[in-house]
N, C-alpha and C. Protein backbone atom coordinates (compact mmCIF):
# COMPACT_ATOMS: atom_id res chain seq x y z
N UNK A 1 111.52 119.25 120.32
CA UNK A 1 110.71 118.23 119.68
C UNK A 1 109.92 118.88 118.54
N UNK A 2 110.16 118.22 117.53
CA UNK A 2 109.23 118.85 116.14
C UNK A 2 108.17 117.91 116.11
N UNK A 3 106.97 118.59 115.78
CA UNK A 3 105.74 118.63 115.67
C UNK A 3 105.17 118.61 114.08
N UNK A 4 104.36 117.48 113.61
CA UNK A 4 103.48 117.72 112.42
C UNK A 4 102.91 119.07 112.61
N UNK A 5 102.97 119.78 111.37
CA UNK A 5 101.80 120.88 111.06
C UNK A 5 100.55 120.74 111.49
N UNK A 6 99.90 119.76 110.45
CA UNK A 6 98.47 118.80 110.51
C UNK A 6 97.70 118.17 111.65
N UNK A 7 98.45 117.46 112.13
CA UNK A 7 98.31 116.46 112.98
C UNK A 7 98.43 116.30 114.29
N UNK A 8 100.17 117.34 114.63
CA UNK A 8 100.58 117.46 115.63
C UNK A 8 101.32 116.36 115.93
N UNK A 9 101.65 115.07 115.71
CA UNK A 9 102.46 113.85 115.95
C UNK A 9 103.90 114.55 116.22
N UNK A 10 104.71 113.86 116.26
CA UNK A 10 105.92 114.00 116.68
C UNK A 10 106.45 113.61 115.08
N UNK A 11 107.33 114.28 114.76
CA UNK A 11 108.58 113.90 114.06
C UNK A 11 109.76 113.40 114.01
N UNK A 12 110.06 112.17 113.36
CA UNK A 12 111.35 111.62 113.60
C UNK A 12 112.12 112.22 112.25
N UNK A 13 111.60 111.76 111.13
CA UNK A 13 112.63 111.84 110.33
C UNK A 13 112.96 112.84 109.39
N UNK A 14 114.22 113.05 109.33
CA UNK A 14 114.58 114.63 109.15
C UNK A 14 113.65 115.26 108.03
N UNK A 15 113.93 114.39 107.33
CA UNK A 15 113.21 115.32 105.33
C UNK A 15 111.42 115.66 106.21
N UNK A 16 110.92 115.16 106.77
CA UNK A 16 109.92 115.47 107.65
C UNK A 16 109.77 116.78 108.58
N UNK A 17 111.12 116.49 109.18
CA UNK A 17 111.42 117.89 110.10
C UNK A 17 111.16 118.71 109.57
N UNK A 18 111.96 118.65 108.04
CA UNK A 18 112.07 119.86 107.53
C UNK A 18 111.08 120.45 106.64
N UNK A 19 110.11 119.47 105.86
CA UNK A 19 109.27 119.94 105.48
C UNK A 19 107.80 120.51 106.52
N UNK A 20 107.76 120.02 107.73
CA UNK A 20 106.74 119.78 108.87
C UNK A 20 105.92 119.07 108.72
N UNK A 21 105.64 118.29 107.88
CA UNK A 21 104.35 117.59 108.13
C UNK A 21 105.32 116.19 108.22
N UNK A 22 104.42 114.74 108.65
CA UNK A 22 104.55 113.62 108.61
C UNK A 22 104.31 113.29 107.25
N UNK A 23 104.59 112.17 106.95
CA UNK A 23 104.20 111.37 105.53
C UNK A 23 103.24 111.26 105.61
N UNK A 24 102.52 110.98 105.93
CA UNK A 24 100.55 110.71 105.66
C UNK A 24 100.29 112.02 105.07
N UNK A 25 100.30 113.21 106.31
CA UNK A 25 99.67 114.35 105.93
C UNK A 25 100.49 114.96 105.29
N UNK A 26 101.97 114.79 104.72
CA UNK A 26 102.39 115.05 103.60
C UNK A 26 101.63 115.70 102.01
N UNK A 27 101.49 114.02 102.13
CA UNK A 27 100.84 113.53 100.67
C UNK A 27 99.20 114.10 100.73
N UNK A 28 98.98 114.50 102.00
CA UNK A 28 97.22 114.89 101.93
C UNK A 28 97.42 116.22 101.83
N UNK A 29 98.66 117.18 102.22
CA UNK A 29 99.30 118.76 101.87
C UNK A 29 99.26 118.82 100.06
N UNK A 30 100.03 117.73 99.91
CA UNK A 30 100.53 117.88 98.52
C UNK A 30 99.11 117.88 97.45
N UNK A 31 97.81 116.82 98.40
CA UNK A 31 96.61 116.73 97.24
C UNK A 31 95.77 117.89 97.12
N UNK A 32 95.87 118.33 98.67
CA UNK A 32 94.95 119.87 98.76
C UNK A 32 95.62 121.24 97.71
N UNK A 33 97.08 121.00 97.73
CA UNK A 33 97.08 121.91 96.97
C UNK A 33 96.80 121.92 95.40
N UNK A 34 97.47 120.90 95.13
CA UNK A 34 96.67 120.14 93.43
C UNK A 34 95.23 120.56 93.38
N UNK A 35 93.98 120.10 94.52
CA UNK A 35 93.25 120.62 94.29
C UNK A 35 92.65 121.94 93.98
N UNK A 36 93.34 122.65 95.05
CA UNK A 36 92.84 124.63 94.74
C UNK A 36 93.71 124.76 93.41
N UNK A 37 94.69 123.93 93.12
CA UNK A 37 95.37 124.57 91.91
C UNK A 37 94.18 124.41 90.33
N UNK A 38 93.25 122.86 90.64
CA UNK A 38 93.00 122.36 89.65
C UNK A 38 91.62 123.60 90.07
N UNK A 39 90.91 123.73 90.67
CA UNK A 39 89.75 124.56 91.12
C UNK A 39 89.99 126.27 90.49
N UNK A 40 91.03 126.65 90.88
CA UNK A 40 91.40 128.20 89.89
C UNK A 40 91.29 128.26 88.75
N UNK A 41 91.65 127.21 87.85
CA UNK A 41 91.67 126.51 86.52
C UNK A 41 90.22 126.54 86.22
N UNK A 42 89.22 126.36 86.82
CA UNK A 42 87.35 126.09 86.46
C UNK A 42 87.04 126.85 85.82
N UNK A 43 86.28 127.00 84.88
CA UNK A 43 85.56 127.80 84.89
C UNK A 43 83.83 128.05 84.84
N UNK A 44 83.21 128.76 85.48
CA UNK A 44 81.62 128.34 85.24
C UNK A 44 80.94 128.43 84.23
N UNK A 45 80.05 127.68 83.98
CA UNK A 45 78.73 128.38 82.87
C UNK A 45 78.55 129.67 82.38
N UNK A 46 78.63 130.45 83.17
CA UNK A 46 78.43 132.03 83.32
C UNK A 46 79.81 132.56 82.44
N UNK A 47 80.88 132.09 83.06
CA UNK A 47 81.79 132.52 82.11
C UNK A 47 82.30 131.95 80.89
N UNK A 48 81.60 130.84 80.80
CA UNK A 48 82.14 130.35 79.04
C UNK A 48 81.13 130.63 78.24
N UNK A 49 80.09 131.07 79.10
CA UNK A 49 78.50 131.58 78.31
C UNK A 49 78.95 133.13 77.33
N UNK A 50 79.85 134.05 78.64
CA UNK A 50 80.15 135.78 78.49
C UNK A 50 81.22 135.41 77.32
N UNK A 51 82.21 134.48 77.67
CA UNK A 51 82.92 134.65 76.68
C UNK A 51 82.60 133.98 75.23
N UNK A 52 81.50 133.37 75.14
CA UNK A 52 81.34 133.13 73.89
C UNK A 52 80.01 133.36 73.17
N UNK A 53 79.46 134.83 74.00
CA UNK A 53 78.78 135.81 73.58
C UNK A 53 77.19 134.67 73.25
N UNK A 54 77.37 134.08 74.58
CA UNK A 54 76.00 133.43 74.03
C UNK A 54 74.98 133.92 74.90
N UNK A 55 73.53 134.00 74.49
CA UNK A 55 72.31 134.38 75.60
C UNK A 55 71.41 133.32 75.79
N UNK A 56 70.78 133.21 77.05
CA UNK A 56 69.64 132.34 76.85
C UNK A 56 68.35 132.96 76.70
C-alpha cells in the first residue's frame, strides 16, 4: 500500500504513486517549493544598501 508523503492517505492513482504525494498536497509540494525558490531570490536592505555603496 502506498502512502502520501504529507499526509499519509493512501494512494490510488498511479501518477500519484509515483510522484508520492496525493493531489491536494501535491500542489501544496509544488507551492512550498516556488516559495523557497522565490525567498533565495530576496534580497535585504542591508544588501542593496552594501551594494550600492550607500551609508546612513
Amino acid at each position: 500500500m502506498h502512502m502520501c508523503v504529507t499526509c499519509g492517505r493512501r494512494l490510488k492513482d498511479s501518477k500519484s504513486i509515483d510522484r508520492g504525494y496525493g493531489p491536494v498536497c501535491y500542489k501544496k509540494h509544488l507551492k512550498a517549493l516556488s516559495d523557497k525558490e522565490f525567498e533565495k531570490k530576496q534580497l535585504t536592505i542591508d544588501e542593496v544598501m552594501e551594494k550600492w555603496h550607500v551609508r546612513l
